[in-house]
Each structure stands twice: as structure tokens, then as C-alpha cells.
N, C-alpha and C. Protein backbone atom coordinates (compact mmCIF):
# COMPACT_ATOMS: atom_id res chain seq x y z
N UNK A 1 0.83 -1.20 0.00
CA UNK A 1 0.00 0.00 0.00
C UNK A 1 0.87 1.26 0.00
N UNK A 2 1.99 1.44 0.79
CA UNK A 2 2.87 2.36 0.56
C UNK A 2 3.38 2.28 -0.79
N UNK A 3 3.68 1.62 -1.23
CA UNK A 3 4.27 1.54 -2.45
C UNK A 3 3.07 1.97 -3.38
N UNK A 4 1.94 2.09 -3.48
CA UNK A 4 1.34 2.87 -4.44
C UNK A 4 0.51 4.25 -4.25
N UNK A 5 0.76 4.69 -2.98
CA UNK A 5 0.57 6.16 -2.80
C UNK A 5 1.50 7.22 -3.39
N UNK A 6 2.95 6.55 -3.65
CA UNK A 6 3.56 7.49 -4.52
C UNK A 6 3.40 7.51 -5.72
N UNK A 7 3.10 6.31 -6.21
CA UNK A 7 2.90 6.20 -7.57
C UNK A 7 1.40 6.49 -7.89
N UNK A 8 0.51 7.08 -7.18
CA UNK A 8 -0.47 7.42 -7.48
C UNK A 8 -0.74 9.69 -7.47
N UNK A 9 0.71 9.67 -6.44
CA UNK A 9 0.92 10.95 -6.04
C UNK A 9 1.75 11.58 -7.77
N UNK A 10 2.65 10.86 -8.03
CA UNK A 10 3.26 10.78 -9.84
C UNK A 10 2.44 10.82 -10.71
N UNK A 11 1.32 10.17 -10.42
CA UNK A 11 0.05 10.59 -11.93
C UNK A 11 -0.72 11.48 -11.08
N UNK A 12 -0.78 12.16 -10.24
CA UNK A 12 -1.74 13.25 -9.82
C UNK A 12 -0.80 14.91 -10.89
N UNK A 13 0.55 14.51 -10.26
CA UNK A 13 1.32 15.63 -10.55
C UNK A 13 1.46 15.62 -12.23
N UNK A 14 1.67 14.57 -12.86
CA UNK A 14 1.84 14.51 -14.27
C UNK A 14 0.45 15.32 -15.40
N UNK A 15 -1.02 15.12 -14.67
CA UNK A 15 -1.73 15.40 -14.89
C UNK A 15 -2.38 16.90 -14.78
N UNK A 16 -1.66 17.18 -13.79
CA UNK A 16 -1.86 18.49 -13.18
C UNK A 16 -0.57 19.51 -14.21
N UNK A 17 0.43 19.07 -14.13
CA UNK A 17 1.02 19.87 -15.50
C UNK A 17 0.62 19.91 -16.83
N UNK A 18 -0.13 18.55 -17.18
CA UNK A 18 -0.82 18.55 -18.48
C UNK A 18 -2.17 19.57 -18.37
N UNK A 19 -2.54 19.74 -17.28
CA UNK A 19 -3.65 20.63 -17.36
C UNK A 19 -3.45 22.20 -17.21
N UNK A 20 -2.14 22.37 -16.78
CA UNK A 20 -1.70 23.87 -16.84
C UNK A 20 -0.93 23.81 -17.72
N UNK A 21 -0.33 23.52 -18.68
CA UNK A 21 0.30 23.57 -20.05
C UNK A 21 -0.92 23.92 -20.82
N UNK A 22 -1.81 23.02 -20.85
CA UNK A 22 -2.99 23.23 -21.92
C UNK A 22 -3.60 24.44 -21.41
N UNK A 23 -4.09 24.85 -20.36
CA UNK A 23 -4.37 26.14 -20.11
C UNK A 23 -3.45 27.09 -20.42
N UNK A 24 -2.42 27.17 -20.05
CA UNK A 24 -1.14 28.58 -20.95
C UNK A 24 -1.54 28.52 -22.09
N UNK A 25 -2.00 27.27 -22.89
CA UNK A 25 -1.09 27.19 -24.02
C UNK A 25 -2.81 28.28 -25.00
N UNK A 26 -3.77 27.56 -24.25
CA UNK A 26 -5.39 28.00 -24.98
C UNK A 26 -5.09 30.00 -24.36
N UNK A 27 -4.39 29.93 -23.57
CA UNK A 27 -4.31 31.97 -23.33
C UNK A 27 -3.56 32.55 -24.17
N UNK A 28 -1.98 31.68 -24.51
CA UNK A 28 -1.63 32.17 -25.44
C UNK A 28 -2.16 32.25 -26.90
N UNK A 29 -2.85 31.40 -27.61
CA UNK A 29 -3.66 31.60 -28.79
C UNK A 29 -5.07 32.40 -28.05
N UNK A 30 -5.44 32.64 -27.24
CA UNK A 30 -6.60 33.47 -26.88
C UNK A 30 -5.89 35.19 -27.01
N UNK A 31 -4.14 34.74 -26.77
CA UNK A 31 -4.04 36.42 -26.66
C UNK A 31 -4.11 36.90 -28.24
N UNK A 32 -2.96 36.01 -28.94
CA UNK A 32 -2.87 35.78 -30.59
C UNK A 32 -4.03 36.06 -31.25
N UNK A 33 -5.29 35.85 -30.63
CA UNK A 33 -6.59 36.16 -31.47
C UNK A 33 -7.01 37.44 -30.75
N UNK A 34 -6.59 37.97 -30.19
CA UNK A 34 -7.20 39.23 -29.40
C UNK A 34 -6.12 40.56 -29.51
N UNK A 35 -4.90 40.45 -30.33
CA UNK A 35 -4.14 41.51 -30.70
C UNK A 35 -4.51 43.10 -31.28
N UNK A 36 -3.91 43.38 -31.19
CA UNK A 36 -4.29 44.86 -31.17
C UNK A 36 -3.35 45.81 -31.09
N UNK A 37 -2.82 46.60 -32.69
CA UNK A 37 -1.85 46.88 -32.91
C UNK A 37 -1.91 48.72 -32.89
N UNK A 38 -1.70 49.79 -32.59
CA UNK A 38 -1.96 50.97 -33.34
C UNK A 38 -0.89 51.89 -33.30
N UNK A 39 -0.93 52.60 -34.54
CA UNK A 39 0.04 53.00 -34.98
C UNK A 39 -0.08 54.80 -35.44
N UNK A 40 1.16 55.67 -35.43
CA UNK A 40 0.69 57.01 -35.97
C UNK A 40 1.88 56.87 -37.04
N UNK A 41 1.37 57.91 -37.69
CA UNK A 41 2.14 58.54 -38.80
C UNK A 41 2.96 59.33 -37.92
N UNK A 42 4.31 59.06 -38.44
CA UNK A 42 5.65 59.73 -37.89
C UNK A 42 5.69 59.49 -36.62
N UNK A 43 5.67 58.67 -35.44
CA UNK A 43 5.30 58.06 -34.52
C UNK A 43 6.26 57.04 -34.08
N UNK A 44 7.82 57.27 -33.70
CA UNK A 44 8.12 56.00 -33.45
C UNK A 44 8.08 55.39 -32.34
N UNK A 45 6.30 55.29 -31.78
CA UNK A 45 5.97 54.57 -30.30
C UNK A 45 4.95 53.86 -31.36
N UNK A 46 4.68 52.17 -30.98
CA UNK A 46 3.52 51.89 -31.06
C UNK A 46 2.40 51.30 -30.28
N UNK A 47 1.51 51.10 -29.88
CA UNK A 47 0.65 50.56 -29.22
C UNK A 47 0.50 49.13 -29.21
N UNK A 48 0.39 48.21 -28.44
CA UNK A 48 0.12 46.56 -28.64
C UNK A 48 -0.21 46.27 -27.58
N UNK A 49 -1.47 45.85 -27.67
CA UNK A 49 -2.49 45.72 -26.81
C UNK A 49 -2.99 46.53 -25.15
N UNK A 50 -2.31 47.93 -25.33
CA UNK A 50 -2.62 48.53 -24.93
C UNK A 50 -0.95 49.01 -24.04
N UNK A 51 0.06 48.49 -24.33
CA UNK A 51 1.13 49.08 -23.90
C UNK A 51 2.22 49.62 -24.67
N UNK A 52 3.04 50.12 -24.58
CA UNK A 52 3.82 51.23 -25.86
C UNK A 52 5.03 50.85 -25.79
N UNK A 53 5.44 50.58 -27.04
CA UNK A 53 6.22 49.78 -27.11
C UNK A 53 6.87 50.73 -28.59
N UNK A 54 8.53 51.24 -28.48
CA UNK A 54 9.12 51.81 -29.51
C UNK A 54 9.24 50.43 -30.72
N UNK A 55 9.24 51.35 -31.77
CA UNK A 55 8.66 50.20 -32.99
C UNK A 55 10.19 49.82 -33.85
N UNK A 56 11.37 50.27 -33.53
CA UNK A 56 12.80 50.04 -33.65
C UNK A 56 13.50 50.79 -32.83
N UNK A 57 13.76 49.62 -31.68
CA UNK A 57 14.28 50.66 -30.66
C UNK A 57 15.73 51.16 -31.20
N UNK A 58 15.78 52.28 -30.66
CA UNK A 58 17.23 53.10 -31.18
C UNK A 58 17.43 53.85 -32.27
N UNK A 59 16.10 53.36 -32.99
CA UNK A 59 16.68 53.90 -34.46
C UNK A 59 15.32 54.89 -34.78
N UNK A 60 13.98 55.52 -33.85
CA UNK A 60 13.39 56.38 -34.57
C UNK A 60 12.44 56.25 -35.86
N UNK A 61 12.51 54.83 -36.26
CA UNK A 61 11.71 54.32 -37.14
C UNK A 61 10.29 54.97 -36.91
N UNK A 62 9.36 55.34 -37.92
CA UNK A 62 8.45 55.66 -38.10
C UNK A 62 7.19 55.20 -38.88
N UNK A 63 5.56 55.18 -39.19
CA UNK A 63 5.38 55.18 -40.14
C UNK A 63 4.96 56.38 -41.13
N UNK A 64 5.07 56.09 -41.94
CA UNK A 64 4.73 57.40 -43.20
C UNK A 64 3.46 56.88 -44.34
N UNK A 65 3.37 57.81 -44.96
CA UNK A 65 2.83 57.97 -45.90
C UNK A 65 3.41 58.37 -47.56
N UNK A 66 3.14 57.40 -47.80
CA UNK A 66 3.95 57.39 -49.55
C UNK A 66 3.04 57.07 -50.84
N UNK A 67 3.08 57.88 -51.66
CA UNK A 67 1.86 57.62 -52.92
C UNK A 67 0.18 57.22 -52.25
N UNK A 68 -0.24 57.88 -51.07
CA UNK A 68 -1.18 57.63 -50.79
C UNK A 68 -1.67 56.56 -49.66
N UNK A 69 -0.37 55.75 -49.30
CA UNK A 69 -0.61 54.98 -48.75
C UNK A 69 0.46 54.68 -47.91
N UNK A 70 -0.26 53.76 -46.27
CA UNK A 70 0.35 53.96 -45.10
C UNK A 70 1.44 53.12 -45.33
N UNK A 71 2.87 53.39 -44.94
CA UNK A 71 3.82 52.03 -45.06
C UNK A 71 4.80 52.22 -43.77
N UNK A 72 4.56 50.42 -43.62
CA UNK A 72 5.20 50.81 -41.93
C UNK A 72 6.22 50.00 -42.11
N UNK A 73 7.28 50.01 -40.39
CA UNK A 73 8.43 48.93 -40.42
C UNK A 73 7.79 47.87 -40.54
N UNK A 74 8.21 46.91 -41.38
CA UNK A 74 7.58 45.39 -41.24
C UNK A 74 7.89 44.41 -39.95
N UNK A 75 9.58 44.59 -40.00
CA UNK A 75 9.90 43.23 -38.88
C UNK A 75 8.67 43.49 -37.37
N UNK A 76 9.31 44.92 -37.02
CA UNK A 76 8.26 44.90 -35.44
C UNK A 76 7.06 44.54 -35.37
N UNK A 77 6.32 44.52 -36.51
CA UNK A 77 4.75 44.70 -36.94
C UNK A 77 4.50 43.03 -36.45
N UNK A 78 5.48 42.17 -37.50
CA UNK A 78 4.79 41.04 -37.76
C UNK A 78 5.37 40.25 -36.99
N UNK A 79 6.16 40.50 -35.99
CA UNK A 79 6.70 39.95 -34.92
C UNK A 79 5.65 40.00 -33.73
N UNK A 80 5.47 41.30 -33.42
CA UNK A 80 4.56 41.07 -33.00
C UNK A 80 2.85 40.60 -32.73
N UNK A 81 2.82 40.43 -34.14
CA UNK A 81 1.57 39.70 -34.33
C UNK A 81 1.78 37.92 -34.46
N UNK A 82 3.07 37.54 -34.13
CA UNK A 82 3.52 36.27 -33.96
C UNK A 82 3.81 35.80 -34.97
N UNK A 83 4.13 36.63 -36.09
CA UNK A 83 4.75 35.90 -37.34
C UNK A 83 6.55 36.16 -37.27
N UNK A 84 6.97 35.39 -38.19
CA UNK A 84 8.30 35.88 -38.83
C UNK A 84 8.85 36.38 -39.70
N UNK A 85 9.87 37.05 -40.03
CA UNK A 85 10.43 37.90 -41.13
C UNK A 85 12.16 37.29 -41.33
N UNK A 86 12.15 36.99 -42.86
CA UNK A 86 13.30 36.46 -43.12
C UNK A 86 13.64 37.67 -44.42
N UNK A 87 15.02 37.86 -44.34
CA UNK A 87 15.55 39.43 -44.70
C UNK A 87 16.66 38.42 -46.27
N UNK A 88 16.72 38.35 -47.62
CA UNK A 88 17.53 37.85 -48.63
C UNK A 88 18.20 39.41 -49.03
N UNK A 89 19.26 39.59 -48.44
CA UNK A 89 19.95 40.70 -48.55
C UNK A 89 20.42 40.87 -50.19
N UNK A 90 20.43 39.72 -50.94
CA UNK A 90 21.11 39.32 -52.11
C UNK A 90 20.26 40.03 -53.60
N UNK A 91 19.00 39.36 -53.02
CA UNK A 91 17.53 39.58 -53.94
C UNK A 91 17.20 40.47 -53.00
N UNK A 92 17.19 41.62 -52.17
CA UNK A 92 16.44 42.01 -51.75
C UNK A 92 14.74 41.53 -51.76
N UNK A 93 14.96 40.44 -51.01
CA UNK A 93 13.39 39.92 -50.80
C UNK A 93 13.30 39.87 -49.04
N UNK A 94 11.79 39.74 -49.02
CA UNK A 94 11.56 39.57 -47.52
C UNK A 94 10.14 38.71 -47.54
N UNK A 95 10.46 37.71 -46.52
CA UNK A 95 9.44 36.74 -46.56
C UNK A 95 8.80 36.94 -45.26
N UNK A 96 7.25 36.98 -45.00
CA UNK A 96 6.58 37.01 -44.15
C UNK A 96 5.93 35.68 -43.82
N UNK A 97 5.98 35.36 -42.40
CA UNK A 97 5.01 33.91 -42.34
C UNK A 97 4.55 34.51 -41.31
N UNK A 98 3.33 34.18 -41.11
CA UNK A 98 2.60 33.93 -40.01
C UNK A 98 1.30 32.70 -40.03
N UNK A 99 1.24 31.91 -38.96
CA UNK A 99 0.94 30.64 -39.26
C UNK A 99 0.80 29.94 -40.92
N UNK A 100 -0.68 29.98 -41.54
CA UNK A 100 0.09 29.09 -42.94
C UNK A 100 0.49 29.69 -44.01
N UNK A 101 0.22 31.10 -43.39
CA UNK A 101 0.41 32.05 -44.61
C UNK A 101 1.53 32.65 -44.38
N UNK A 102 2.03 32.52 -45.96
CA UNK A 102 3.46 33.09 -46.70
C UNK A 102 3.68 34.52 -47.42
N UNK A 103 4.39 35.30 -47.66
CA UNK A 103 3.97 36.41 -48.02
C UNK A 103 5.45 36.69 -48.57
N UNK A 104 5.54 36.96 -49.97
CA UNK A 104 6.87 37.58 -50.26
C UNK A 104 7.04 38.88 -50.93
N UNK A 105 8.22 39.90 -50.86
CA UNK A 105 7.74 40.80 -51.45
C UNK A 105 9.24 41.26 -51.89
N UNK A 106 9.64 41.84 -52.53
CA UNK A 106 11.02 42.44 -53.07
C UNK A 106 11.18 43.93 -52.89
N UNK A 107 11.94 44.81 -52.39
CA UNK A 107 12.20 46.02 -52.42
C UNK A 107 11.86 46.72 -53.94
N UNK A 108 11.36 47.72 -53.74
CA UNK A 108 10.73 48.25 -55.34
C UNK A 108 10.37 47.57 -56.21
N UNK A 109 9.57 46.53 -56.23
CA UNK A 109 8.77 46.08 -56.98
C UNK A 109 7.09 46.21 -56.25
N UNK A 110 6.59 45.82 -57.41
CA UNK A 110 4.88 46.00 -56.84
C UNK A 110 4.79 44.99 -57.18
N UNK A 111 5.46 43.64 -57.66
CA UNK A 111 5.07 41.63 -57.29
C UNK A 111 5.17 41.35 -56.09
N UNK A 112 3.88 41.16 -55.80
CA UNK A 112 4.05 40.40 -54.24
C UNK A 112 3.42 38.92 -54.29
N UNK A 113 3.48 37.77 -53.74
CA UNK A 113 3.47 36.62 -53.41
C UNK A 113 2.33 36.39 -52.29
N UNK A 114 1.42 36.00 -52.57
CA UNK A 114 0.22 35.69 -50.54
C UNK A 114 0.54 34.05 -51.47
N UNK A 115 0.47 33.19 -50.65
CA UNK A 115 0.33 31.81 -50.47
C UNK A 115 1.03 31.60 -52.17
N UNK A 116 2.05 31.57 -52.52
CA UNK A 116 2.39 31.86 -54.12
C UNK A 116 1.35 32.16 -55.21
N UNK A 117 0.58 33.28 -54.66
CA UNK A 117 -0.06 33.58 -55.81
C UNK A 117 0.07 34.85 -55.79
N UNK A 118 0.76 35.61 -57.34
CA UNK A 118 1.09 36.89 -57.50
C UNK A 118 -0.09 37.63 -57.45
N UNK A 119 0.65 38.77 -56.67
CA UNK A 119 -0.85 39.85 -56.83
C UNK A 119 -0.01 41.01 -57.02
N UNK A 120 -0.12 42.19 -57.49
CA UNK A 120 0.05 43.35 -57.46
C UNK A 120 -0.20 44.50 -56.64
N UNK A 121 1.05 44.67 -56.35
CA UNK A 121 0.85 46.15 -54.86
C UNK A 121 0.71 47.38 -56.08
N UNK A 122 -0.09 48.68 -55.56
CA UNK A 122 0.06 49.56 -55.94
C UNK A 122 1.15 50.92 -55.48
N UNK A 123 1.69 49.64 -54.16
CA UNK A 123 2.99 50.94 -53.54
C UNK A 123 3.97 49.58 -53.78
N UNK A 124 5.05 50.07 -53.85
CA UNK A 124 6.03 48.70 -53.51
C UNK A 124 7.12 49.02 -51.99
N UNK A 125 7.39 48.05 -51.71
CA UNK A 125 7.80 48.16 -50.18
C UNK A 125 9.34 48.88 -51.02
N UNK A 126 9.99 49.88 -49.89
CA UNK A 126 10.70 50.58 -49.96
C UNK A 126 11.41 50.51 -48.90
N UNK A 127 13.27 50.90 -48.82
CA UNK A 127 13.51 51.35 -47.57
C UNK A 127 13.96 52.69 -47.21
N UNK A 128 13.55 52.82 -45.85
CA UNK A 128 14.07 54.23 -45.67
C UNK A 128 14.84 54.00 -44.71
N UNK A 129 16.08 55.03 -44.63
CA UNK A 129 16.73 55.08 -43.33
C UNK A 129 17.33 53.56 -42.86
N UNK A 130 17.19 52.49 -43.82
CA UNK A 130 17.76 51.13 -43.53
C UNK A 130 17.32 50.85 -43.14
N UNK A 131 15.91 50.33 -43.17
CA UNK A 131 14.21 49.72 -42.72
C UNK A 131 13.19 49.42 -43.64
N UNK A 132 13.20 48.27 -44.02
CA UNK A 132 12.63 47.97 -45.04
C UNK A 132 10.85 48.10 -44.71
N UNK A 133 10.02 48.71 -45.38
CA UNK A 133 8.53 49.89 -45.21
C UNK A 133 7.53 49.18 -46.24
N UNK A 134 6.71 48.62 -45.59
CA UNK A 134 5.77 47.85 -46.27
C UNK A 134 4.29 48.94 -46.56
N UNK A 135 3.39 48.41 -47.17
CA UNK A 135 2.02 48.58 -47.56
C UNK A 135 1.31 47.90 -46.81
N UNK A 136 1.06 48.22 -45.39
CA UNK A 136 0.11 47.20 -44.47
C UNK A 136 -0.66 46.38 -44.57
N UNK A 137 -1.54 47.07 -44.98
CA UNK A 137 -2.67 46.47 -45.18
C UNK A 137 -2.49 45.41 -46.39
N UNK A 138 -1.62 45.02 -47.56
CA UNK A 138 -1.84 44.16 -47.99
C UNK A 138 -1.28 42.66 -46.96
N UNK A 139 -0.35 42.74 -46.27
CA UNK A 139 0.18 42.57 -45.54
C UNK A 139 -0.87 41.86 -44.33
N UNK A 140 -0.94 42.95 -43.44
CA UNK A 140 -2.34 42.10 -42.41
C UNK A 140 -3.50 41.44 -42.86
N UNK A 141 -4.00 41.91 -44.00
CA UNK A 141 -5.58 41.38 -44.73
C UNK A 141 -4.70 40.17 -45.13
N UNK A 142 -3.47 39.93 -45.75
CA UNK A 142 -2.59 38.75 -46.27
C UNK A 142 -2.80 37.32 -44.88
N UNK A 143 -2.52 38.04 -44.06
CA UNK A 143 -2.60 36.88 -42.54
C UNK A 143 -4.41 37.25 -42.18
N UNK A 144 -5.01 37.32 -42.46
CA UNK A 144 -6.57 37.78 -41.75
C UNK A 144 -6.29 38.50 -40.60
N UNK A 145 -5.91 39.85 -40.96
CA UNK A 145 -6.14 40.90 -39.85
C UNK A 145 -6.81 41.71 -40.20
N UNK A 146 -7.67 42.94 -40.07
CA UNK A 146 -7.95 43.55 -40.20
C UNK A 146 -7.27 45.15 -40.04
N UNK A 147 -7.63 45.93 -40.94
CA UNK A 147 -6.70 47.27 -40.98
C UNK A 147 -7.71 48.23 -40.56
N UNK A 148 -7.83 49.79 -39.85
CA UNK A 148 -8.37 50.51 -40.10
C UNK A 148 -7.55 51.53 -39.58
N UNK A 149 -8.10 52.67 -41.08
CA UNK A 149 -7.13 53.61 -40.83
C UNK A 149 -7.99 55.17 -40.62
N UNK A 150 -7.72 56.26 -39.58
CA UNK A 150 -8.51 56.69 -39.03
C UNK A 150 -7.41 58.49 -39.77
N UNK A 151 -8.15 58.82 -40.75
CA UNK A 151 -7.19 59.64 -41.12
C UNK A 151 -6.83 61.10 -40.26
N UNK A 152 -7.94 61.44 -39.52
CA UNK A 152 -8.17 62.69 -38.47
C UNK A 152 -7.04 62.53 -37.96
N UNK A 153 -6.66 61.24 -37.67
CA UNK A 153 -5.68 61.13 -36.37
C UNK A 153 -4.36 60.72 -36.76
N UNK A 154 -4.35 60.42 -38.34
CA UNK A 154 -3.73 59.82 -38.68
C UNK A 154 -2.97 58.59 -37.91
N UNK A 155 -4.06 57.63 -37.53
CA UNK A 155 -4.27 56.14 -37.05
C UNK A 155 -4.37 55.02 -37.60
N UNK A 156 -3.22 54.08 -37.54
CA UNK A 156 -3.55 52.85 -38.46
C UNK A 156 -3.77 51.55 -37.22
N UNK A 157 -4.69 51.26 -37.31
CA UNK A 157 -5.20 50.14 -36.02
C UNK A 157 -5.20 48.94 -36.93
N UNK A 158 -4.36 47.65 -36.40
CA UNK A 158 -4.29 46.66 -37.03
C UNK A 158 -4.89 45.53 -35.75
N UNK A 159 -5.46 44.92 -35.79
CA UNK A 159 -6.07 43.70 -35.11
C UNK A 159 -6.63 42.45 -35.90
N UNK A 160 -6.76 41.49 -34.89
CA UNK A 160 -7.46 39.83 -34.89
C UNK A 160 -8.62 40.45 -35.73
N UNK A 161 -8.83 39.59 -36.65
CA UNK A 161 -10.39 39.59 -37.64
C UNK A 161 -11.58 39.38 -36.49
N UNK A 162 -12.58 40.21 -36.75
CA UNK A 162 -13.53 40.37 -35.03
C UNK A 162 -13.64 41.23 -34.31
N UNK A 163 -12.22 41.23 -33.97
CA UNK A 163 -12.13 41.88 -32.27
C UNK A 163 -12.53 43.58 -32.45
N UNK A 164 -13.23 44.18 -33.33
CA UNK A 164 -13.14 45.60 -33.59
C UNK A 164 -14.12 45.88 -34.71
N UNK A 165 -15.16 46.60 -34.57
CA UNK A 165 -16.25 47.54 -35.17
C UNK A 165 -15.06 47.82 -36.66
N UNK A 166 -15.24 47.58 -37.82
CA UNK A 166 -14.33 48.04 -38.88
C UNK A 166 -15.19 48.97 -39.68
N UNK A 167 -15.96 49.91 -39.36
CA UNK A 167 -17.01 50.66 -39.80
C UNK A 167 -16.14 51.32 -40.84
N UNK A 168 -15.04 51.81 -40.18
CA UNK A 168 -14.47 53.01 -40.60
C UNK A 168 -13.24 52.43 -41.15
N UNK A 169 -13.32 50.97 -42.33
CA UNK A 169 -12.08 50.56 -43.62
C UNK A 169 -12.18 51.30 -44.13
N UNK A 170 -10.94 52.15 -44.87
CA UNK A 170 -9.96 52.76 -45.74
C UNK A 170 -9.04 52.38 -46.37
N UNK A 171 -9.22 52.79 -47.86
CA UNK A 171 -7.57 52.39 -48.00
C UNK A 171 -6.82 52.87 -47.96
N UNK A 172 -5.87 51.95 -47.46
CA UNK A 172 -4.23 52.66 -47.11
C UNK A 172 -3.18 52.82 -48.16
């Protein structure tokens, strides 16, 4: 009988970590779906999920406005929306993933890549200041985010598809 109170105390504890793993793990995709990004023109603070966070620290990075439309730093953006950014210094290309979606795009070109199927930007990502400056919104709508851009305030609010009244889409 001693001999199986510990071994019954070993599957209490084994179970009890499987049940707080799976709980972290359902908050962390609960946070992932509840993101919430906002951004100003010339602004290098940004907002994420309600705390401020510089958008390249050290370097003053900003977003702007070019041919009409909003273009921001990419890496901080899509990092923090839990994707990744891979930089081909060679081809100047930059690949976006975030879960199954792929996203490629080349410095001054308007060919861009969502899941390998070409589509056409009407801005092409550019760099400034040694920061390669995307077209957002093809970009977040590319992963299902939603964009809205609030021009009074010159505000670009990027969030989870849902989580936000999009009354007020624009294009960027």
C-alpha cells in the first residue's frame, strides 16, 4: 500500500502539468486572437495591446505615408503579431510567415506573393533610413487581420479579424 501512494501521487502531478500547459497554451492563442496593434504617422511609439512599445528601438523608425498609402516597419509589426520575417539581402526579398500564410515581397517592386499567388501592390515596399517599409494592409488582410485607418488622427489600427467595429475601412 505504501508503495502505491507514490505512484499514485506521480500521476496526480503529471496530470496536473498537463492541465496547466494546456491552459497557458489556450491563453496564449486566446491572446494571438485578441491583438491589437496601433500606430501614428511619424510616430516612433507603437501601441500593442494597450502598452507602448518603440517600434525600432534606437533607431526612430516611423510610419509614413507614400503615394497615398500607409507604409510601416515590417519586422516589429509582424513579430509582434507572432509571425516571422526572413531578410535575402542578395535579392532584396523579404518573406513574411505567419501561421500558414506566406507572403513575399522584393524592395521596389509592386510583385508580391500571398500563399504563391502573384498579386500586385500599388505601392512597392521601400527602404528608408535602412528599414525595409511595407504597404500594411496588404500585408495584415494577407494573414486575416484587419486594418483601419482613421485619417483625423492619422491612425492605423491593425487587429485579430472580429475583435473591432471596422465601420471606418480605408484604404491605405
Amino acid at each position: 500500500m505504501k508503495e502505491i501512494i507514490p505512484l499514485l501521487l506521480s500521476v496526480c502531478t503529471v496530470f496536473s502539468a498537463f492541465a496547466v500547459t494546456g491552459c497557458a497554451a489556450e491563453d496564449d492563442a486566446e491572446q494571438l486572437n485578441n491583438v491589437e496593434i496601433v500606430l501614428h504617422i511619424g510616430d516612433p511609439i507603437m501601441t500593442v495591446n494597450g502598452e507602448e512599445k518603440e517600434i525600432d528601438p534606437g533607431m526612430g523608425t516611423a510610419p509614413v505615408i507614400m503615394n497615398d498609402r500607409t507604409l510601416l516597419p515590417v519586422r516589429a509589426i509582424v513579430e509582434e503579431l507572432g509571425g516571422r520575417v526572413e531578410w535575402d539581402a542578395v535579392t532584396s526579398e523579404v518573406t513574411l510567415s505567419y501561421g500558414d500564410s506566406v507572403i513575399s515581397l522584393t524592395i521596389e517592386s509592386t510583385n508580391a506573393y500571398l500563399n504563391g499567388t502573384l498579386q500586385t501592390l500599388d505601392t512597392a515596399p521601400v527602404i528608408i533610413n535602412e528599414r525595409t517599409m511595407f504597404p500594411i494592409r496588404f500585408i495584415a488582410e494577407g494573414f486575416d487581420f484587419d486594418v483601419v485607418w482613421d485619417g483625423d488622427r492619422q491612425e492605423v489600427k491593425i487587429m485579430k479579424n472580429g475583435r473591432t467595429d471596422v465601420d471606418n475601412l480605408s484604404d491605405m
